[in-house]
C-alpha atoms as a PDB file:
ATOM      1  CA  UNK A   1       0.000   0.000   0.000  1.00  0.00           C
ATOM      2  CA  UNK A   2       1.142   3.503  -0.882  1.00  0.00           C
ATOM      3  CA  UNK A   3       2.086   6.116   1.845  1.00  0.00           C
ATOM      4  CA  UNK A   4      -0.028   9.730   1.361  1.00  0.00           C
ATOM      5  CA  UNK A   5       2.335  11.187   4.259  1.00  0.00           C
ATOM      6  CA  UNK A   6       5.690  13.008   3.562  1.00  0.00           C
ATOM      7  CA  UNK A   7       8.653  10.099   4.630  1.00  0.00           C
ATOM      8  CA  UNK A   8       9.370  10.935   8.155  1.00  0.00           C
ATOM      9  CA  UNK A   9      13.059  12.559   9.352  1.00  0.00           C
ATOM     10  CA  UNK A  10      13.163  10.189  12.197  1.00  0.00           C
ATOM     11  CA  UNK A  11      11.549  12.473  14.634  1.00  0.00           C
ATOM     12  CA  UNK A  12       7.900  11.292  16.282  1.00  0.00           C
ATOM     13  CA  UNK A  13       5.485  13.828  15.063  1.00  0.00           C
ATOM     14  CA  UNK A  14       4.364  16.164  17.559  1.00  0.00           C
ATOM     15  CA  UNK A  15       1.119  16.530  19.550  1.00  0.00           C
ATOM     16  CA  UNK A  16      -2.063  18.901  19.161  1.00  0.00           C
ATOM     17  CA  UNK A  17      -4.084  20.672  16.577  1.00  0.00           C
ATOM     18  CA  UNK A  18      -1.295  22.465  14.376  1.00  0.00           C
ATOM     19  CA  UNK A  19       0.520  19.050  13.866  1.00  0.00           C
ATOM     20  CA  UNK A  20      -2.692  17.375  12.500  1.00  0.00           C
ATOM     21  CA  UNK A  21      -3.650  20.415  10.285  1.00  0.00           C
ATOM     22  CA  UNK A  22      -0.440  20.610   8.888  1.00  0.00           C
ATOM     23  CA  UNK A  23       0.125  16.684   8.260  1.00  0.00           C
ATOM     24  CA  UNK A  24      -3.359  16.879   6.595  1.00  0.00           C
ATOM     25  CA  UNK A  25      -1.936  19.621   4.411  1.00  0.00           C
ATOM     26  CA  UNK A  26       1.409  17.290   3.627  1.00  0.00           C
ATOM     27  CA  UNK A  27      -0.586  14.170   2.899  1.00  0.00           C
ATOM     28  CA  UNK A  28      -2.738  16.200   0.522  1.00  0.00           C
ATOM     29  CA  UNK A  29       0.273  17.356  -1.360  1.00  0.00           C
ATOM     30  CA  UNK A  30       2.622  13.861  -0.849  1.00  0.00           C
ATOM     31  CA  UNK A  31      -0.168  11.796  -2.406  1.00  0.00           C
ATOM     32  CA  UNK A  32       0.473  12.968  -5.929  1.00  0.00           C
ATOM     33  CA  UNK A  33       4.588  12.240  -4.982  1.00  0.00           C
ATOM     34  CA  UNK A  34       3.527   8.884  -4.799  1.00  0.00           C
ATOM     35  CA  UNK A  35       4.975   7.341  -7.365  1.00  0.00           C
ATOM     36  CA  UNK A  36       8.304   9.338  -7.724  1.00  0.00           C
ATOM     37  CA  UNK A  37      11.865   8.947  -6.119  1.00  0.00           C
ATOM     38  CA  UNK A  38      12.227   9.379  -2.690  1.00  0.00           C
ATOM     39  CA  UNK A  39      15.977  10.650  -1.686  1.00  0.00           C
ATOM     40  CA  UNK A  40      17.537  10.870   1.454  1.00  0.00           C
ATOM     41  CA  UNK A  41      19.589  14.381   2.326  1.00  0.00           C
ATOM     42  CA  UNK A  42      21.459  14.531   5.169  1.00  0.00           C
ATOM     43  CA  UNK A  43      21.798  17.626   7.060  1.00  0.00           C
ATOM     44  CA  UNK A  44      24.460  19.429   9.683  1.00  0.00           C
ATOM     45  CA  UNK A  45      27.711  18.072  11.371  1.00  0.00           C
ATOM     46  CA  UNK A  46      25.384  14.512  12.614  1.00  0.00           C
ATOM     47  CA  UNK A  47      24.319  14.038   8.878  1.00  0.00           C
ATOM     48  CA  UNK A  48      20.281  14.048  10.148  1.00  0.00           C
ATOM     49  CA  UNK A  49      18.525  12.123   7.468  1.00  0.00           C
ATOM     50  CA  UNK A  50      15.414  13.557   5.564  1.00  0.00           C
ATOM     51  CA  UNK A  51      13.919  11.519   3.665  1.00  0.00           C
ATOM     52  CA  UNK A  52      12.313  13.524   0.285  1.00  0.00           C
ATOM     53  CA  UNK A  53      10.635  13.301  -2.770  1.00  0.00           C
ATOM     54  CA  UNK A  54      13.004  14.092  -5.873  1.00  0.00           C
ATOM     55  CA  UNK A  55      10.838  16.118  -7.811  1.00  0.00           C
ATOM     56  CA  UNK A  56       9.532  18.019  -4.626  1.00  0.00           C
ATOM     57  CA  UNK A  57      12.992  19.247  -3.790  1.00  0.00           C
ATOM     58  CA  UNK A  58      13.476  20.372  -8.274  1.00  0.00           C
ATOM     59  CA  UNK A  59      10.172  21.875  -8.468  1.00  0.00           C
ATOM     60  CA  UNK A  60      10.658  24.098  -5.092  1.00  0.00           C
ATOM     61  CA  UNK A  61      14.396  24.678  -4.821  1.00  0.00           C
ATOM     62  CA  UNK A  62      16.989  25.969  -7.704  1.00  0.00           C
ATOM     63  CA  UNK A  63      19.945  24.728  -6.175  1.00  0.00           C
ATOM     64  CA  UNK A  64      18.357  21.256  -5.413  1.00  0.00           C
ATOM     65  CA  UNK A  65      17.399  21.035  -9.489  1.00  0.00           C
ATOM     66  CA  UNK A  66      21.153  22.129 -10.274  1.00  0.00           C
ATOM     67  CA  UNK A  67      22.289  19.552  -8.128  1.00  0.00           C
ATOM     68  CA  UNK A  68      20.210  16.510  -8.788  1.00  0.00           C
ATOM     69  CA  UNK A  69      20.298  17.269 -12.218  1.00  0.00           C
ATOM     70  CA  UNK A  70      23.651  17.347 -12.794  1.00  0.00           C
ATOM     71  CA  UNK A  71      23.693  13.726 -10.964  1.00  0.00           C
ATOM     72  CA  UNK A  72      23.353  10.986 -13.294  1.00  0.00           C
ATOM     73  CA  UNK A  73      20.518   8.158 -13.067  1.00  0.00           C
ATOM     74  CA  UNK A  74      20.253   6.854  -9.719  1.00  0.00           C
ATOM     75  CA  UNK A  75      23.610   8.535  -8.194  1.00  0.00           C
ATOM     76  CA  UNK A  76      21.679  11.103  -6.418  1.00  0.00           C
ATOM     77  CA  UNK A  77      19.723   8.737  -3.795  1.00  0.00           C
ATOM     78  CA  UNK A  78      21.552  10.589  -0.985  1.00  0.00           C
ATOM     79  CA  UNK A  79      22.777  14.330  -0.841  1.00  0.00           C
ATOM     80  CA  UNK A  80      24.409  15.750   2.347  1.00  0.00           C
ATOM     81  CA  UNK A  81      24.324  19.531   3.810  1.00  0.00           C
ATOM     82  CA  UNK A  82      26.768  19.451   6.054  1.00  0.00           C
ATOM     83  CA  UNK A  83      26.694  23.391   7.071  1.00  0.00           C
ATOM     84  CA  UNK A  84      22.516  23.299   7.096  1.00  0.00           C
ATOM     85  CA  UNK A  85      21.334  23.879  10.085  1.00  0.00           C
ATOM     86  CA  UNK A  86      19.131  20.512  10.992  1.00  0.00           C
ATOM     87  CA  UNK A  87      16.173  23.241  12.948  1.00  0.00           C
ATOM     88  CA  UNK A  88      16.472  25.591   9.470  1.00  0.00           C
ATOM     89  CA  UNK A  89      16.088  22.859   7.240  1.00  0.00           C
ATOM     90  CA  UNK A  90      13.194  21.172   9.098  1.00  0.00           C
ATOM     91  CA  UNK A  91      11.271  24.747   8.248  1.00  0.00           C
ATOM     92  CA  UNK A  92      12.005  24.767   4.923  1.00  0.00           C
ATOM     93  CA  UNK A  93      11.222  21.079   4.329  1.00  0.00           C
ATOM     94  CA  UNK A  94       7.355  22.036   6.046  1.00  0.00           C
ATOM     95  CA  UNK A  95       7.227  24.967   3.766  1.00  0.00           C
ATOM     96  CA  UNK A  96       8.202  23.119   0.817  1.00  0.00           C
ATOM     97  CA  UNK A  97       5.251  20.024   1.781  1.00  0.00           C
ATOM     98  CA  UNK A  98       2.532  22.824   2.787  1.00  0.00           C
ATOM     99  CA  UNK A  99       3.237  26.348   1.418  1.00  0.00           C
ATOM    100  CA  UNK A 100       2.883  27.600   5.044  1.00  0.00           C
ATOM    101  CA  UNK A 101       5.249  29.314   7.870  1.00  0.00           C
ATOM    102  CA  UNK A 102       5.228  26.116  10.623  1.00  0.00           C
ATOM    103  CA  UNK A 103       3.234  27.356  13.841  1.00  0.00           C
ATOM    104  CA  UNK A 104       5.834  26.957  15.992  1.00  0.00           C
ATOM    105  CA  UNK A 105       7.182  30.435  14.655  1.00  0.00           C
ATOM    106  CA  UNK A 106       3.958  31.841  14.703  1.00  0.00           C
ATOM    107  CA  UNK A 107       3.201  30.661  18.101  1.00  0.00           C
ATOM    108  CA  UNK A 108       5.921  33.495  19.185  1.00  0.00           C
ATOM    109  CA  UNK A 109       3.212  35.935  19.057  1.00  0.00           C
ATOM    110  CA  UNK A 110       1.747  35.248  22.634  1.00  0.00           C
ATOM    111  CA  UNK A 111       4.649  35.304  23.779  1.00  0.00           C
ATOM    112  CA  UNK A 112       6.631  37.449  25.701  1.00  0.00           C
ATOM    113  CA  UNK A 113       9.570  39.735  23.913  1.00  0.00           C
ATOM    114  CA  UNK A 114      12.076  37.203  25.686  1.00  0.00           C
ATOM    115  CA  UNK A 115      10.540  34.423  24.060  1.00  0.00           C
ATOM    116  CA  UNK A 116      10.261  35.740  20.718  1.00  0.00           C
ATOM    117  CA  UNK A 117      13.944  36.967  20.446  1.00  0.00           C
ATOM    118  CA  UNK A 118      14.734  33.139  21.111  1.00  0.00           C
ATOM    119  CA  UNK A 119      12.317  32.259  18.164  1.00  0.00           C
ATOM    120  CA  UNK A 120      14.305  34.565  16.073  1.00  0.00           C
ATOM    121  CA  UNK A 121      17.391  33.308  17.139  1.00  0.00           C
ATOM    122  CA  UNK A 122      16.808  29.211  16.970  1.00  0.00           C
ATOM    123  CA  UNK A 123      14.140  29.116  13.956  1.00  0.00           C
ATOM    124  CA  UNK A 124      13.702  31.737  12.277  1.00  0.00           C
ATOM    125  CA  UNK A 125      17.148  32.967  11.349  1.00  0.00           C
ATOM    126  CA  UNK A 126      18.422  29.590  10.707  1.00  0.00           C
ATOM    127  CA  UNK A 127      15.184  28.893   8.193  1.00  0.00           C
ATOM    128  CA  UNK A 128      15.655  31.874   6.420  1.00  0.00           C
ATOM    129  CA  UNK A 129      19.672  31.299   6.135  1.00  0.00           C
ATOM    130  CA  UNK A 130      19.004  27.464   4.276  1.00  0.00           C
ATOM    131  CA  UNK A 131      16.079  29.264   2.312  1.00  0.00           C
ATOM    132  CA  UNK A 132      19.294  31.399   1.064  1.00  0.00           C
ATOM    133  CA  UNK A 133      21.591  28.819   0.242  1.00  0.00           C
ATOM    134  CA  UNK A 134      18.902  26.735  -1.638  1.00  0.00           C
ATOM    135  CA  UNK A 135      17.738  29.823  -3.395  1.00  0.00           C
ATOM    136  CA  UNK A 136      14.226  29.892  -2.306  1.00  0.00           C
ATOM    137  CA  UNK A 137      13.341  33.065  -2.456  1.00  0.00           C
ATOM    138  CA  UNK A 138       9.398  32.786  -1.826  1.00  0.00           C
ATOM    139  CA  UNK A 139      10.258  31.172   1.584  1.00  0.00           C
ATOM    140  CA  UNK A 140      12.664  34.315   1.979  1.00  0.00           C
ATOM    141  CA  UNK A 141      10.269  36.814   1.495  1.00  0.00           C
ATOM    142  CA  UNK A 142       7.606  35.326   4.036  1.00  0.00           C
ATOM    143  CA  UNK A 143      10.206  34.849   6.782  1.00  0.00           C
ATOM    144  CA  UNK A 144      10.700  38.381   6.566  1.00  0.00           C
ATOM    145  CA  UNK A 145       7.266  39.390   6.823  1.00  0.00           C
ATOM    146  CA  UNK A 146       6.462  37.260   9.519  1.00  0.00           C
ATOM    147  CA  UNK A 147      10.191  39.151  10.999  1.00  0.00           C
ATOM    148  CA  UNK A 148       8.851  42.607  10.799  1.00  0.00           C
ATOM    149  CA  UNK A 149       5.187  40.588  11.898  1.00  0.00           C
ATOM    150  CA  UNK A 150       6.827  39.273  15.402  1.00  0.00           C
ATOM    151  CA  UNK A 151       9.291  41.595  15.962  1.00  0.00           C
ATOM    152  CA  UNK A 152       8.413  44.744  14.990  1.00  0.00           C
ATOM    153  CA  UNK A 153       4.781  45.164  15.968  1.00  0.00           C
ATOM    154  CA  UNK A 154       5.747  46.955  18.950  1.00  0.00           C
ATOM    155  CA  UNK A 155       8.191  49.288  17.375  1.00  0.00           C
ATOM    156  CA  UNK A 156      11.348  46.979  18.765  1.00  0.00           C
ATOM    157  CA  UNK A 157      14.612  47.403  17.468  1.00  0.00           C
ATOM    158  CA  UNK A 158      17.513  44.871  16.795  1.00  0.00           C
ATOM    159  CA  UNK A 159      20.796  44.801  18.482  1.00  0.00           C
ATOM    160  CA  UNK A 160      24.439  44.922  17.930  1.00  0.00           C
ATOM    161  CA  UNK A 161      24.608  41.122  18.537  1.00  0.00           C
ATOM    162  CA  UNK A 162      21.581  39.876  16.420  1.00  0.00           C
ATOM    163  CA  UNK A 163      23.337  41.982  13.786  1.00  0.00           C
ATOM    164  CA  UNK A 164      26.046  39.955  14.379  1.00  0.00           C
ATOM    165  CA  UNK A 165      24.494  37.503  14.130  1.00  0.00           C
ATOM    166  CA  UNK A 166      23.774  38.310  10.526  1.00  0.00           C
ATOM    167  CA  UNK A 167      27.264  38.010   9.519  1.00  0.00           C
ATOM    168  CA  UNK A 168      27.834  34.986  10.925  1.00  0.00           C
ATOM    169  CA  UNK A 169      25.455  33.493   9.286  1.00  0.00           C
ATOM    170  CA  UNK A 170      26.847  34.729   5.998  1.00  0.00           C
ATOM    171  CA  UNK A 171      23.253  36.722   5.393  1.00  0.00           C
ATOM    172  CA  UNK A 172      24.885  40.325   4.998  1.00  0.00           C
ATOM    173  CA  UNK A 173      24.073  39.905   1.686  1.00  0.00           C
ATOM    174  CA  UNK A 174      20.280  39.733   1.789  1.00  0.00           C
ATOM    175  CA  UNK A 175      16.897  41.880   2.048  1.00  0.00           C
ATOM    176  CA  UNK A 176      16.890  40.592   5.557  1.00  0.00           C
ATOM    177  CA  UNK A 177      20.178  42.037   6.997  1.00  0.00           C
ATOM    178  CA  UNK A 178      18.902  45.295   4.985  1.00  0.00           C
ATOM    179  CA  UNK A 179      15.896  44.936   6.815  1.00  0.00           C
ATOM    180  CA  UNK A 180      17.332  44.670   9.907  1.00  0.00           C
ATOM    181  CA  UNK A 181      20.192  47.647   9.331  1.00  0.00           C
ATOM    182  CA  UNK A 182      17.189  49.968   8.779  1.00  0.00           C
ATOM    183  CA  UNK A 183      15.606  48.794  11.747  1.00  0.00           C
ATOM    184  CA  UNK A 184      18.542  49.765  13.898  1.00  0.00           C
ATOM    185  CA  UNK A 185      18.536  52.620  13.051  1.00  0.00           C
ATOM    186  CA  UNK A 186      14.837  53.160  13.054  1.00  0.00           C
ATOM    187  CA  UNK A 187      14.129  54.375   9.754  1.00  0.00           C
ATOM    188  CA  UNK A 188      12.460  53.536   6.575  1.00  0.00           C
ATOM    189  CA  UNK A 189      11.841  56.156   3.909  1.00  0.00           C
ATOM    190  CA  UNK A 190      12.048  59.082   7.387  1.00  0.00           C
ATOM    191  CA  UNK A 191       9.672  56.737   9.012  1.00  0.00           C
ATOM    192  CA  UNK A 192       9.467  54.496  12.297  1.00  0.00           C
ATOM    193  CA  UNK A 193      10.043  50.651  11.354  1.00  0.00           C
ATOM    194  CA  UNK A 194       6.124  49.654  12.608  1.00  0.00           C
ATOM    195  CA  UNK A 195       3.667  46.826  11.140  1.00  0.00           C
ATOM    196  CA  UNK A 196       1.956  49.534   9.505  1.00  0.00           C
ATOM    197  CA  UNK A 197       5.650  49.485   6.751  1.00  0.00           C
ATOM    198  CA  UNK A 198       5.303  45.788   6.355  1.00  0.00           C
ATOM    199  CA  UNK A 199       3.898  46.188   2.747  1.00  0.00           C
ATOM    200  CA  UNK A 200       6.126  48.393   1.696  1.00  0.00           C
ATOM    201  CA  UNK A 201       8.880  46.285   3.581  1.00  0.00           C
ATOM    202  CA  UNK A 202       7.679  43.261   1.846  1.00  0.00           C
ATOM    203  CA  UNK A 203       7.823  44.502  -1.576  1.00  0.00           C
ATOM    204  CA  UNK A 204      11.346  46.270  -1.376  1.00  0.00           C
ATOM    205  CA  UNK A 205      12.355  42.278  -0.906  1.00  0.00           C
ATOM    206  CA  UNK A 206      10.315  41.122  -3.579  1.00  0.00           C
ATOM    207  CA  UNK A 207      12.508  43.909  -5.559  1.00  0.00           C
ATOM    208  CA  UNK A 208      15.561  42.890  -4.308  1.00  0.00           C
ATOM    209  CA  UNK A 209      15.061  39.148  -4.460  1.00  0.00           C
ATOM    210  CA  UNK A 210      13.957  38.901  -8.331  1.00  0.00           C
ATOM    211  CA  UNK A 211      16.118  38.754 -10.971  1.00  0.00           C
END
């Protein structure tokens, strides 16, 4: 009998209402992977194994086509990403199955400001960082809305260290650190970085993210 569910990464699912709307939403799309290659990609220093549909990763990710395409027939069954971060990739692997920001981000809203810096920090940055390498830059743009959606709501500013953060995460480069620089600095076209910029936020990194 043929699985409808995405091939697990060796983690028990987790418990409550978001896990079963969002495994719903994966065995919805997964069912019409049933029939095509499933490969295994390894991620961070312990090699973490995903297990993945082929054409999934083509269809969603430029530098996955590139790579598996370049492969020949039936080399490619395993890949590994040794500087991914294994929480960063596990976001982008939910996006890739559902289209949707995992609730575990979102979550961070009723929280308290503690608790949503450590979302940044531990999910958020990470997930946008392996959206970067693999060139995904729809997942790119909707981590930084939902940035400027957690974190800037209440007219909160970055610090020296997340912006160091940045760098060491090699994303001085994108809309994000930009993002974040203007934040600092608490300015956006002479104006205070609020929720009320988002849009305008939002479509400078569409701008900046096409070719």
């Amino acid at each position: 009998m043929s699985s409808h569910k995405r091939p697990a990464s060796g983690d028990a699912p987790r418990d409550g209402k978001s896990t079963v709307k969002r495994c719903s939403k994966r065995a919805s799309l997964a069912s019409s992977f049933t029939q095509q290659k499933i490969i295994t990609v390894c991620v961070g220093p312990k090699k973490k194994p995903f297990q993945l549909h082929r054409q999934l990763l083509i269809d969603k990710s430029p530098y996955f086509e590139t790579r598996l395409k370049a492969c020949w027939e039936g080399s490619a069954d395993k890949l590994e990403l040794d500087d991914f971060s294994v929480e960063g990739f596990e976001i982008v692997v939910d996006w890739m199955y559902t289209n949707e920001i995992p609730e575990r981000l979102r979550c961070s809203q009723e929280r308290d400001s503690d608790a949503i810096v450590n979302a940044l920090h531990t999910l958020l940055l990470p997930a946008y960082q392996a959206a970067d390498m693999l060139m995904i830059a729809d997942l790119q743009n909707k981590l930084v809305d939902l940035e400027i959606e957690l974190f800037h709501a209440e007219g909160q500013t970055w610090s020296i260290r997340r912006v160091k953060t940045l760098h060491r995460l090699n994303l001085a480069h994108t809309p994000y650190y930009d993002l974040v620089i203007k934040s600092s600095v608490g300015t956006l076209s002479n104006l205070p970085l609020t929720k009320r910029n988002a849009t305008t936020i939002s479509k400078s990194s569409d701008n900046v993210l096409r070719p």
